[in-house]
PDB file of N, CA and C in Angstrom:
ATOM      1  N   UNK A   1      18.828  48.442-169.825  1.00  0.00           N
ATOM      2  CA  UNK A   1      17.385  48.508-169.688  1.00  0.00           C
ATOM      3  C   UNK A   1      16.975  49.767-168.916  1.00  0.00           C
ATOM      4  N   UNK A   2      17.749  50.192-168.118  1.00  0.00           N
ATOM      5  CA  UNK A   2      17.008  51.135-167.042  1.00  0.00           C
ATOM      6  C   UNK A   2      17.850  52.525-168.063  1.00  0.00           C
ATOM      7  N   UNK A   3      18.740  52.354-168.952  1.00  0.00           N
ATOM      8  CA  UNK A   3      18.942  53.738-169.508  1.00  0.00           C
ATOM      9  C   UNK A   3      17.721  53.816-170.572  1.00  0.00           C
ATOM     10  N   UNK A   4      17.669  52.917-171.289  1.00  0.00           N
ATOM     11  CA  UNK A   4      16.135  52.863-172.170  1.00  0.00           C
ATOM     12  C   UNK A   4      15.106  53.214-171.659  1.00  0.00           C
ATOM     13  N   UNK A   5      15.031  53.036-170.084  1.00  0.00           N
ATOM     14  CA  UNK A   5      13.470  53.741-169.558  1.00  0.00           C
ATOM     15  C   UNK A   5      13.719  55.151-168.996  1.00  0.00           C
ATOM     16  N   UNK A   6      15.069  55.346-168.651  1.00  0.00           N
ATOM     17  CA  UNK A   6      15.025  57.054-168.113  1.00  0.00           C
ATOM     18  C   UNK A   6      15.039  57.562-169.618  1.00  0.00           C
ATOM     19  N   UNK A   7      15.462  57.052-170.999  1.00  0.00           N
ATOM     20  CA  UNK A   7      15.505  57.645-172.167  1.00  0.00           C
ATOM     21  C   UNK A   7      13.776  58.189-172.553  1.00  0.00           C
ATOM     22  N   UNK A   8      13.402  56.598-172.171  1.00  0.00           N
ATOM     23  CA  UNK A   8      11.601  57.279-172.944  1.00  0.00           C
ATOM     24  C   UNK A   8      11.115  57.795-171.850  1.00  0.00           C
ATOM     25  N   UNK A   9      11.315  57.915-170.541  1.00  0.00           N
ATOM     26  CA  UNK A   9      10.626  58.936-169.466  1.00  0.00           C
ATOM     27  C   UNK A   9      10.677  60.464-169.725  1.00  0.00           C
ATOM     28  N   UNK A  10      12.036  60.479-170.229  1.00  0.00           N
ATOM     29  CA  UNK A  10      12.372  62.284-170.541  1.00  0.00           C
ATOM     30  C   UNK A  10      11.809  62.619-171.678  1.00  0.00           C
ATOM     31  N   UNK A  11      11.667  61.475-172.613  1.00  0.00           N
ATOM     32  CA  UNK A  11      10.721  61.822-173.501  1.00  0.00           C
ATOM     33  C   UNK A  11       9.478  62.478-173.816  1.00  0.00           C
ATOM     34  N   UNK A  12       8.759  61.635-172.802  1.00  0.00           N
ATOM     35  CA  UNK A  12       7.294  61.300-172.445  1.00  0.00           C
ATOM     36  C   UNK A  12       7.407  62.378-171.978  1.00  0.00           C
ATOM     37  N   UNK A  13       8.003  63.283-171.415  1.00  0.00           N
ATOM     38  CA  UNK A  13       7.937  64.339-170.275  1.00  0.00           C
ATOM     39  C   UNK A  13       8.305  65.889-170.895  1.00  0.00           C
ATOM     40  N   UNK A  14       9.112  65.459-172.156  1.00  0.00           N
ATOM     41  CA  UNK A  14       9.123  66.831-173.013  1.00  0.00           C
ATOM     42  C   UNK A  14       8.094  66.727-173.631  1.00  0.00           C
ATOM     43  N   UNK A  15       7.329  65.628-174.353  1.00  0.00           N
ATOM     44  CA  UNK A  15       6.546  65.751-175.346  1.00  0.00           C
ATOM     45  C   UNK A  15       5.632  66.358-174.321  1.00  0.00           C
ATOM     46  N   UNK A  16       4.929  65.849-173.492  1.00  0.00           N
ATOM     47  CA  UNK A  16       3.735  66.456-172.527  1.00  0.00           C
ATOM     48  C   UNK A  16       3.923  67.826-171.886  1.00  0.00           C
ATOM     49  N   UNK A  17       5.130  68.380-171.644  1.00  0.00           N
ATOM     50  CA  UNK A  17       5.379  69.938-171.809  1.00  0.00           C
ATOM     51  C   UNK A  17       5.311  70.770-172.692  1.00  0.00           C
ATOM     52  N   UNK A  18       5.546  69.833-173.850  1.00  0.00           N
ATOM     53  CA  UNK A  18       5.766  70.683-175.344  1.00  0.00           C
ATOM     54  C   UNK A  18       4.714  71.061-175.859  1.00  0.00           C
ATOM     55  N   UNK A  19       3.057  69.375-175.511  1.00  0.00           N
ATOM     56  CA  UNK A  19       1.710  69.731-176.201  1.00  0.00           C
ATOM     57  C   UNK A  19       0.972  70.563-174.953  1.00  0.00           C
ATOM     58  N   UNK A  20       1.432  71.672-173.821  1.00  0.00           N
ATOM     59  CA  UNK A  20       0.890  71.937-173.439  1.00  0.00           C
ATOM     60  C   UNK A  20       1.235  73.668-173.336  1.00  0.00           C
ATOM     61  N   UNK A  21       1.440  73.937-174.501  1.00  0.00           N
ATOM     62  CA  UNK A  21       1.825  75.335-174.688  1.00  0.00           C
ATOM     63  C   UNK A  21       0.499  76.381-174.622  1.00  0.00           C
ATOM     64  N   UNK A  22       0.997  77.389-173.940  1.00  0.00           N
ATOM     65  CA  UNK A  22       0.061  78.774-173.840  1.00  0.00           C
ATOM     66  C   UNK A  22      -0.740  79.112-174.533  1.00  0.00           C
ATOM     67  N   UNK A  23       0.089  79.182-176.201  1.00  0.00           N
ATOM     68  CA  UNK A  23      -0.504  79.952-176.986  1.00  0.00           C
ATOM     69  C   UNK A  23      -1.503  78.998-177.570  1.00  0.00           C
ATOM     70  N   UNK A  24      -1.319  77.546-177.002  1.00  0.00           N
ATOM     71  CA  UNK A  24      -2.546  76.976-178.002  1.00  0.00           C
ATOM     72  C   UNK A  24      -3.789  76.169-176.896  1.00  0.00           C
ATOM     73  N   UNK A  25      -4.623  76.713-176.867  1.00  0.00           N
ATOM     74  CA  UNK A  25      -6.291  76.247-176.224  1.00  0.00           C
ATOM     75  C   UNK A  25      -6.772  75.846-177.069  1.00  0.00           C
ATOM     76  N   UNK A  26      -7.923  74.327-176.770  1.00  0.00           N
ATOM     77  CA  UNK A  26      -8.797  74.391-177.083  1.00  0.00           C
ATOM     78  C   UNK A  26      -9.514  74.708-177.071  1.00  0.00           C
ATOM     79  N   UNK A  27     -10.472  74.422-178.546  1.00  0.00           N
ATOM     80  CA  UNK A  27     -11.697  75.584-178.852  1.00  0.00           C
ATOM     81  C   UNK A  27     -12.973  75.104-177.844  1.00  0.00           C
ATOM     82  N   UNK A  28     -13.585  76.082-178.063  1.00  0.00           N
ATOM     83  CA  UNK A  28     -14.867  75.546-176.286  1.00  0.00           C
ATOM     84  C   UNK A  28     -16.149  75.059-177.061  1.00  0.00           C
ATOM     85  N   UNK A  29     -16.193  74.595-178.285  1.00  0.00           N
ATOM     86  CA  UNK A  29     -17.300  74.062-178.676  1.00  0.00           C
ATOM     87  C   UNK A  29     -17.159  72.592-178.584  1.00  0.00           C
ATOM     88  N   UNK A  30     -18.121  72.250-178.659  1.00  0.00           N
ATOM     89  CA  UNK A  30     -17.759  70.574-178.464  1.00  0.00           C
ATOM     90  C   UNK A  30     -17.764  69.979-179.486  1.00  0.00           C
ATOM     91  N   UNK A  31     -16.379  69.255-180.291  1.00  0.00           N
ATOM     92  CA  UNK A  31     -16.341  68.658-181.530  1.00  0.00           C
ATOM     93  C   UNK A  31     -16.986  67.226-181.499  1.00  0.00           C
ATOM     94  N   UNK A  32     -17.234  66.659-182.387  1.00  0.00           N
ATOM     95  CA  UNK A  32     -17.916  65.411-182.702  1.00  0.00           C
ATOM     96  C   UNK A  32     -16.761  64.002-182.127  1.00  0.00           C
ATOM     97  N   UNK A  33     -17.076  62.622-182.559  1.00  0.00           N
ATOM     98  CA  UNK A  33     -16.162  62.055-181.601  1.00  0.00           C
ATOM     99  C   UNK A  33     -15.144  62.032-182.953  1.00  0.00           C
ATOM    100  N   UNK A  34     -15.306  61.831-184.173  1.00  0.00           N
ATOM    101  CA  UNK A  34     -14.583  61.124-184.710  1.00  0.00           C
ATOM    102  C   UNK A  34     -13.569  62.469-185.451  1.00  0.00           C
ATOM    103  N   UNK A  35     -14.074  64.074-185.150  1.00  0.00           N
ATOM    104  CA  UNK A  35     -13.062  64.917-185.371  1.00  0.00           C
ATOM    105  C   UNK A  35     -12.136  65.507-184.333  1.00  0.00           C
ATOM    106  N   UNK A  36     -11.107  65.947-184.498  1.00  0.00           N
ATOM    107  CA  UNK A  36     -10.410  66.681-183.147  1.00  0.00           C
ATOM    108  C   UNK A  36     -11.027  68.014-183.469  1.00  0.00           C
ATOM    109  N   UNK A  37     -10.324  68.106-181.914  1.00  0.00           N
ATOM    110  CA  UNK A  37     -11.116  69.901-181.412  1.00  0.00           C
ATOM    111  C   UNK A  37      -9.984  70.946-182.219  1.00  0.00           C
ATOM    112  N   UNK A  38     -10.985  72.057-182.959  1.00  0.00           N
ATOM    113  CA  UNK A  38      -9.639  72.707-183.176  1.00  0.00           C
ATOM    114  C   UNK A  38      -8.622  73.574-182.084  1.00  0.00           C
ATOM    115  N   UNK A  39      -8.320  74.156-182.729  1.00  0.00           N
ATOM    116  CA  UNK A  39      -7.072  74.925-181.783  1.00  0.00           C
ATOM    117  C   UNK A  39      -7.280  76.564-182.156  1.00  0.00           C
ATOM    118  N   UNK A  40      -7.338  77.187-180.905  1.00  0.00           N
ATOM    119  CA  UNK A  40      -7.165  79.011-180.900  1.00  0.00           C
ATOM    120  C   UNK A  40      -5.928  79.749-180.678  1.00  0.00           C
ATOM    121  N   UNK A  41      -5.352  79.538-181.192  1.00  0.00           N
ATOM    122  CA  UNK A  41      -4.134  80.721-180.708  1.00  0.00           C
ATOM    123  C   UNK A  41      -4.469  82.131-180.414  1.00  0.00           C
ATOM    124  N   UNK A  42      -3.399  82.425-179.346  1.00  0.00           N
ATOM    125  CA  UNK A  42      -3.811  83.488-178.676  1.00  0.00           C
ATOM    126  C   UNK A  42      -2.533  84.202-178.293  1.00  0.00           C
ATOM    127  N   UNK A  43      -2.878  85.624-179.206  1.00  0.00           N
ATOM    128  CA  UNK A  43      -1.804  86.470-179.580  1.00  0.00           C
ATOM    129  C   UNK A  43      -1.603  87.546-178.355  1.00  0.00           C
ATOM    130  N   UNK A  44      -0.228  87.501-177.846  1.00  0.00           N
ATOM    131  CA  UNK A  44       0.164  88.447-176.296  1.00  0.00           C
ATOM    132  C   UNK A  44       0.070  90.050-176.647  1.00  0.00           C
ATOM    133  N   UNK A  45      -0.507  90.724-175.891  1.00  0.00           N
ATOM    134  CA  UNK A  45      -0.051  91.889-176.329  1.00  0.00           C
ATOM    135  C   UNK A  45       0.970  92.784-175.911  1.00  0.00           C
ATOM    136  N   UNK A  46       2.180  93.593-177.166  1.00  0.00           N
ATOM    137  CA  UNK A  46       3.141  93.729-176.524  1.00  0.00           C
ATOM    138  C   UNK A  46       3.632  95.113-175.651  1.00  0.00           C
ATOM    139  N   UNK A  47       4.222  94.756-174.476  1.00  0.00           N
ATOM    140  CA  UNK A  47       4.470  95.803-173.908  1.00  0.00           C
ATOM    141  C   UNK A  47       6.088  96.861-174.169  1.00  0.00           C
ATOM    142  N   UNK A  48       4.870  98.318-174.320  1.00  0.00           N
ATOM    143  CA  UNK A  48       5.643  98.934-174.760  1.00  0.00           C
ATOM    144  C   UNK A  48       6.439 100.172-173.553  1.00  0.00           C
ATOM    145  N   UNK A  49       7.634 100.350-173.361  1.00  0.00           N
ATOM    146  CA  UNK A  49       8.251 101.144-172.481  1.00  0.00           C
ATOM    147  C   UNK A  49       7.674 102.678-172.807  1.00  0.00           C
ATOM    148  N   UNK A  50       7.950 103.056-171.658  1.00  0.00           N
ATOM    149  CA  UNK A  50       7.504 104.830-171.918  1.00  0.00           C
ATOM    150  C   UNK A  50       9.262 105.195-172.725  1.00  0.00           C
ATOM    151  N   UNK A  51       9.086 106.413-173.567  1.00  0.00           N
ATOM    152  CA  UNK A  51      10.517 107.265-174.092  1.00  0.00           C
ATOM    153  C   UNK A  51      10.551 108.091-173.394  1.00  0.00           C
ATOM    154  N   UNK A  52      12.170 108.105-172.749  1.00  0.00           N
ATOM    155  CA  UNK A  52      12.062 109.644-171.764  1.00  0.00           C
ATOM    156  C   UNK A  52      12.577 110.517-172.963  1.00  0.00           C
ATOM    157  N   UNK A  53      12.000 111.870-172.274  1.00  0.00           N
ATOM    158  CA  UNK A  53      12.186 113.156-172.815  1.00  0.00           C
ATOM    159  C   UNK A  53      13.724 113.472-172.709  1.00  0.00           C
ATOM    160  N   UNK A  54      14.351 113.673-171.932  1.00  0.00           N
ATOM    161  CA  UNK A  54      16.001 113.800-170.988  1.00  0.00           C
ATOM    162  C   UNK A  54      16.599 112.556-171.266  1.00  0.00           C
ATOM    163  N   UNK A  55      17.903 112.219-171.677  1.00  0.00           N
ATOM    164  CA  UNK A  55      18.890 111.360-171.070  1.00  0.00           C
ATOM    165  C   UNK A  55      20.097 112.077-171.154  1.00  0.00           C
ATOM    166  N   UNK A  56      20.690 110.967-170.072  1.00  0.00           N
ATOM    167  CA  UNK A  56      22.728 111.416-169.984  1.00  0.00           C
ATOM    168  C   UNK A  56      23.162 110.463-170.313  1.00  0.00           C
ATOM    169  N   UNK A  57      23.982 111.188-171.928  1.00  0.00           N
ATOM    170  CA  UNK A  57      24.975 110.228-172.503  1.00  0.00           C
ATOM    171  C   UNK A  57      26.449 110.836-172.830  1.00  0.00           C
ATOM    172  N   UNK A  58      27.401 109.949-172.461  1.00  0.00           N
ATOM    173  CA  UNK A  58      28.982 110.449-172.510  1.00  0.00           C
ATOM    174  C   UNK A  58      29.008 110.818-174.159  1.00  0.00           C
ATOM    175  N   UNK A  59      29.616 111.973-173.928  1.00  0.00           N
ATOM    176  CA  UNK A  59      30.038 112.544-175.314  1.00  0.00           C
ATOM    177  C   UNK A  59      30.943 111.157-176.366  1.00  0.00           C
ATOM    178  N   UNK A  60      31.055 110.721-175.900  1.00  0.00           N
ATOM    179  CA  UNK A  60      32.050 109.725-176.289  1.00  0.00           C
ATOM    180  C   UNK A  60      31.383 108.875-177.241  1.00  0.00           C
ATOM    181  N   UNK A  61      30.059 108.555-176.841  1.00  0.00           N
ATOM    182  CA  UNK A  61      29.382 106.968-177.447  1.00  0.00           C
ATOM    183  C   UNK A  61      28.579 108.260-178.201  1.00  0.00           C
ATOM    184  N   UNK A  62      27.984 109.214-178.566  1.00  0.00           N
ATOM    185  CA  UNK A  62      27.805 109.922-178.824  1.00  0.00           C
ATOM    186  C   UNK A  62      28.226 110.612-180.784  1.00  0.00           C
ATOM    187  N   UNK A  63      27.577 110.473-181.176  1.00  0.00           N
ATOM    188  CA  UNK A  63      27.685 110.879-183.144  1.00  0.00           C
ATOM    189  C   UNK A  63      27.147 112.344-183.300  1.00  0.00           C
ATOM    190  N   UNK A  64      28.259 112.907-184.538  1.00  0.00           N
ATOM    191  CA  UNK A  64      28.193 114.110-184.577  1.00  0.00           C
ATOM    192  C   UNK A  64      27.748 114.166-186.150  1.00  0.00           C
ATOM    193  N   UNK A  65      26.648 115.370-186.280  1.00  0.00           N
ATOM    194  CA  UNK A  65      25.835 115.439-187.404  1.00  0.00           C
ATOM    195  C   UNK A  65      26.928 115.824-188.771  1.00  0.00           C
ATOM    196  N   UNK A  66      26.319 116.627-189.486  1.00  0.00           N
ATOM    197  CA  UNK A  66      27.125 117.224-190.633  1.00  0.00           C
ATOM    198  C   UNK A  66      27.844 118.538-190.423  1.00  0.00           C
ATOM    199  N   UNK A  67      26.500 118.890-189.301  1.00  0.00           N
ATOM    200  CA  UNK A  67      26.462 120.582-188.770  1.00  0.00           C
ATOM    201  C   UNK A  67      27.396 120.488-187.780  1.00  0.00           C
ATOM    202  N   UNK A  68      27.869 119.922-187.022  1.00  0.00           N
ATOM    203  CA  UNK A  68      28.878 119.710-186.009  1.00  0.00           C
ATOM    204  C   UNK A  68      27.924 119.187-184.682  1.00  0.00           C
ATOM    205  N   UNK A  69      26.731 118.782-184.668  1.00  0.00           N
ATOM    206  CA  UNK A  69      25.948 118.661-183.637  1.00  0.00           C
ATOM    207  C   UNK A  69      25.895 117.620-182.837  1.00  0.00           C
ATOM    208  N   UNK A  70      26.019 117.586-181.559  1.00  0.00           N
ATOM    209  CA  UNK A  70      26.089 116.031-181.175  1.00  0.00           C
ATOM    210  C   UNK A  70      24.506 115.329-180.851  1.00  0.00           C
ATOM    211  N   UNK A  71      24.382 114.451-181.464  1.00  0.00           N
ATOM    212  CA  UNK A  71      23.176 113.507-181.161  1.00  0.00           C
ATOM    213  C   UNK A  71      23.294 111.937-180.678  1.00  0.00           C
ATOM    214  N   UNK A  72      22.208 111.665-180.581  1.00  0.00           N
ATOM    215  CA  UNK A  72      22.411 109.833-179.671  1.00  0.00           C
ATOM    216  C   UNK A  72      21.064 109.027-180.384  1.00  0.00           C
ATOM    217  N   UNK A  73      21.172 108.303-180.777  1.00  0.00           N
ATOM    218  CA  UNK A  73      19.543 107.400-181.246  1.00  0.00           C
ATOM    219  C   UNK A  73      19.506 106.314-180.341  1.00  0.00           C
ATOM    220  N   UNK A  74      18.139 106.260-179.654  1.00  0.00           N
ATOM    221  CA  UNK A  74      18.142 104.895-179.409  1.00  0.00           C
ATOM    222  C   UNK A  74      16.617 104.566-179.445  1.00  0.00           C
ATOM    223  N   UNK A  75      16.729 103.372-179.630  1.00  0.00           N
ATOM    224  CA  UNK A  75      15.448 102.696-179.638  1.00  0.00           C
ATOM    225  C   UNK A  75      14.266 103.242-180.696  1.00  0.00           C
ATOM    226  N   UNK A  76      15.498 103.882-181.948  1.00  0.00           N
ATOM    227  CA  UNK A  76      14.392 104.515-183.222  1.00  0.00           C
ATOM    228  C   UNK A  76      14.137 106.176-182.927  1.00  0.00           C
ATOM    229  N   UNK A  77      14.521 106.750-181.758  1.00  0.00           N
ATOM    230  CA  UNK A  77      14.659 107.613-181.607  1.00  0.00           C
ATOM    231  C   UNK A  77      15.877 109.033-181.435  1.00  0.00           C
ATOM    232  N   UNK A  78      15.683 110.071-181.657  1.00  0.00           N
ATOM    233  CA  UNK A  78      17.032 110.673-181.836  1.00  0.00           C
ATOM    234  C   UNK A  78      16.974 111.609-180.831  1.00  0.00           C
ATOM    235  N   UNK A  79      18.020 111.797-180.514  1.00  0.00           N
ATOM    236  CA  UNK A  79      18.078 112.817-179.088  1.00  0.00           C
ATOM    237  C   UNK A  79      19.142 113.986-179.861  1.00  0.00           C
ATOM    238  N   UNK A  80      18.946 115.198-179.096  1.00  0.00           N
ATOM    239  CA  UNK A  80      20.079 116.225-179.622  1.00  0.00           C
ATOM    240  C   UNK A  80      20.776 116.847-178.205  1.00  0.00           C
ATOM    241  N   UNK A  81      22.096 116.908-178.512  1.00  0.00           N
ATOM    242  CA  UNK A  81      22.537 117.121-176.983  1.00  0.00           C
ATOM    243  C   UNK A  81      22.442 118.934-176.605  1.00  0.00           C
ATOM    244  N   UNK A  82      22.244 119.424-175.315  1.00  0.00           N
ATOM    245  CA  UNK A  82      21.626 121.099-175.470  1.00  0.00           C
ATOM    246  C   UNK A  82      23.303 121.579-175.063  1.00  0.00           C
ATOM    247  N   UNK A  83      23.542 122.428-175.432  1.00  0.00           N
ATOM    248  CA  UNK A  83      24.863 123.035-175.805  1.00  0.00           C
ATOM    249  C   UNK A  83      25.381 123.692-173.900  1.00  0.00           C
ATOM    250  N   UNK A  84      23.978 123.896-173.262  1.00  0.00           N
ATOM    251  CA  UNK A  84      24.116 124.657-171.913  1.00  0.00           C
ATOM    252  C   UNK A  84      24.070 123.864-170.943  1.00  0.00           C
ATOM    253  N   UNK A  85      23.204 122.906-170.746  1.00  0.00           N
ATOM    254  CA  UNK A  85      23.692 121.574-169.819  1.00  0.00           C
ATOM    255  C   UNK A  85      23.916 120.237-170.074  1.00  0.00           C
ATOM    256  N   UNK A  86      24.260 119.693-170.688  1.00  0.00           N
ATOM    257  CA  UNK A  86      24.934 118.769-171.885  1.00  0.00           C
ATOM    258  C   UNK A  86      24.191 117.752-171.769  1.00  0.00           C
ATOM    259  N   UNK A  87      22.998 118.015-171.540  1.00  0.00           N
ATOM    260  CA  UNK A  87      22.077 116.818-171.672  1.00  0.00           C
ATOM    261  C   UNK A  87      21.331 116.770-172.975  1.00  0.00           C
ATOM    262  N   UNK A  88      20.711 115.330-173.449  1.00  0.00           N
ATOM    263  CA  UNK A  88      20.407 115.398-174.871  1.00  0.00           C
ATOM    264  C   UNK A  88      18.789 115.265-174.939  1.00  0.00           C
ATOM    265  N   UNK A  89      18.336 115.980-175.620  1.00  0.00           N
ATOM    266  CA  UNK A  89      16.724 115.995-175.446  1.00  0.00           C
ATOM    267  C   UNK A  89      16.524 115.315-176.660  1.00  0.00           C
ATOM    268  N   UNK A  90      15.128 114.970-176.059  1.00  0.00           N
ATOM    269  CA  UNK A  90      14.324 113.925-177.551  1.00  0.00           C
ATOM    270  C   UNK A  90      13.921 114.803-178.501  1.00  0.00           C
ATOM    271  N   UNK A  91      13.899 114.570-179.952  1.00  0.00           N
ATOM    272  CA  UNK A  91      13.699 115.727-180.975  1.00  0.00           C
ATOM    273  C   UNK A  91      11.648 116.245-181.250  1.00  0.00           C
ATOM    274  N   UNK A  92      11.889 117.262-181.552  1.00  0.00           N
ATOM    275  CA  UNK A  92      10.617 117.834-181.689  1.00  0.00           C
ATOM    276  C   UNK A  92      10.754 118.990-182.561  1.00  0.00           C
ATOM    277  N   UNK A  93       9.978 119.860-183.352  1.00  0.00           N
ATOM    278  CA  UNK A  93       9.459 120.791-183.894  1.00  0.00           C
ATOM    279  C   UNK A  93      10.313 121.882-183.328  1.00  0.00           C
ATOM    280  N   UNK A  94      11.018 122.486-183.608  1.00  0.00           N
ATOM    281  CA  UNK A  94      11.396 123.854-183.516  1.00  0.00           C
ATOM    282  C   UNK A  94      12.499 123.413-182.171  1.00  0.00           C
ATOM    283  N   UNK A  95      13.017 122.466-182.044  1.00  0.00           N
ATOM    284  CA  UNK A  95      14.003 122.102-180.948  1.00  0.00           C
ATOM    285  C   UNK A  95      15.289 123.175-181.509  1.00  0.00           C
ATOM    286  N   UNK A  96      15.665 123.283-183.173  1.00  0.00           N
ATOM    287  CA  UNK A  96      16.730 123.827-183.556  1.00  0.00           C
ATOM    288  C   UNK A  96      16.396 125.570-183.454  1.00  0.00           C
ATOM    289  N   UNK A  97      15.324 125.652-183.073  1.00  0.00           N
ATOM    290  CA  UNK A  97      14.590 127.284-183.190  1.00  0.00           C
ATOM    291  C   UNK A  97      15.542 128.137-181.716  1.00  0.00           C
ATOM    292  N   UNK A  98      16.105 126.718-180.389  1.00  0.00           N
ATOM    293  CA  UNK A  98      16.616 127.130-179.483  1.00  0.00           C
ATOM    294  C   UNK A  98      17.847 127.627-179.235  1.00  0.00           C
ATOM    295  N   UNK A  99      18.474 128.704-179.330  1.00  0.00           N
ATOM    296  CA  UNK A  99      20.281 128.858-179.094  1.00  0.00           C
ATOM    297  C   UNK A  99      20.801 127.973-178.641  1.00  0.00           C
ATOM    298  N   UNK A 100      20.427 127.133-177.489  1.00  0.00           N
ATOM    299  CA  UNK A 100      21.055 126.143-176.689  1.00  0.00           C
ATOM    300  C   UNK A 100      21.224 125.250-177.658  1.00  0.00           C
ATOM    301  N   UNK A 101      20.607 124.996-178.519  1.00  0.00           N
ATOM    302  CA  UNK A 101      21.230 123.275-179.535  1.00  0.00           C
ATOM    303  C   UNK A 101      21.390 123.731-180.717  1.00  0.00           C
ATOM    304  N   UNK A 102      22.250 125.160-181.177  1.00  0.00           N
ATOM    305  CA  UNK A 102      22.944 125.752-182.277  1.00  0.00           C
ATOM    306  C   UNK A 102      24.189 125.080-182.283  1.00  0.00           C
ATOM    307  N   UNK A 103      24.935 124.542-183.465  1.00  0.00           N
ATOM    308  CA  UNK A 103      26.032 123.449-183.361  1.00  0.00           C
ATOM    309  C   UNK A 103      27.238 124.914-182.674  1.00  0.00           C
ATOM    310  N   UNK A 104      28.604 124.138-182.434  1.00  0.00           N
ATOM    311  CA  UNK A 104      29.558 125.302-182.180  1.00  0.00           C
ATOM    312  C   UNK A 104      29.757 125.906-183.132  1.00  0.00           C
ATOM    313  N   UNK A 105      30.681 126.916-182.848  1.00  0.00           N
ATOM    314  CA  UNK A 105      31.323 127.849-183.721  1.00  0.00           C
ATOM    315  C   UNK A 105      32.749 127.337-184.250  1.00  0.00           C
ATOM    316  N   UNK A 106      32.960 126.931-185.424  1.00  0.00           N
ATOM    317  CA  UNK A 106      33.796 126.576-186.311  1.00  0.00           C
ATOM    318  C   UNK A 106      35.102 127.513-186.204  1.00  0.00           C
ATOM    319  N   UNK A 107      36.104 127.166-185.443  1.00  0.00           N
ATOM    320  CA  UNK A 107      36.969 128.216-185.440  1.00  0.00           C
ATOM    321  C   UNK A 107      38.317 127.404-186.044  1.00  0.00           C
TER     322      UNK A 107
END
């Protein structure tokens, strides 16, 4: 008997956590008696990280192009590593225009 009542207590106690979720409020008009109130969901908005310009990544975890170049992607983005302080910059317009991120010399 007393496992049957801690059974429907935990019950009673998820269900009443479960119908009391965030995303769903009631609506603020006042429904009639014999309809229920509807329901608003309410969409989070998502937070987005800043992209740094600079990172340091070990040559190692690190992928090499066709050209011999080393690059890194993350998070949808591609970095190219600079040939003079081996750090990998985020890509842009005329990044390859620089000597510093010309692949090596093929010897």
């Amino acid at each position: 008997m007393n496992r049957l009542l801690s059974v429907t207590a935990v019950l009673t106690f998820i269900f009443t956590i479960s119908s009391c979720s965030k995303k769903s409020h009631p609506s603020t008009t006042n429904s009639p008696a014999g309809k229920p109130a509807e329901t608003v969901t309410v969409k989070r908005a998502t937070v987005k990280t800043a992209v740094p310009k600079v990172i340091m990544v070990n040559d190692a975890v690190a992928k090499r192009s066709v050209d011999r170049r080393y690059y890194y992607d993350l998070e949808g983005h591609r970095y190219w590593r600079n040939n003079r302080d081996g750090k990998y910059y985020l890509y842009h317009k005329g990044i390859f225009d620089n000597k510093d991120f010309d692949p090596p010399v093929k010897q």
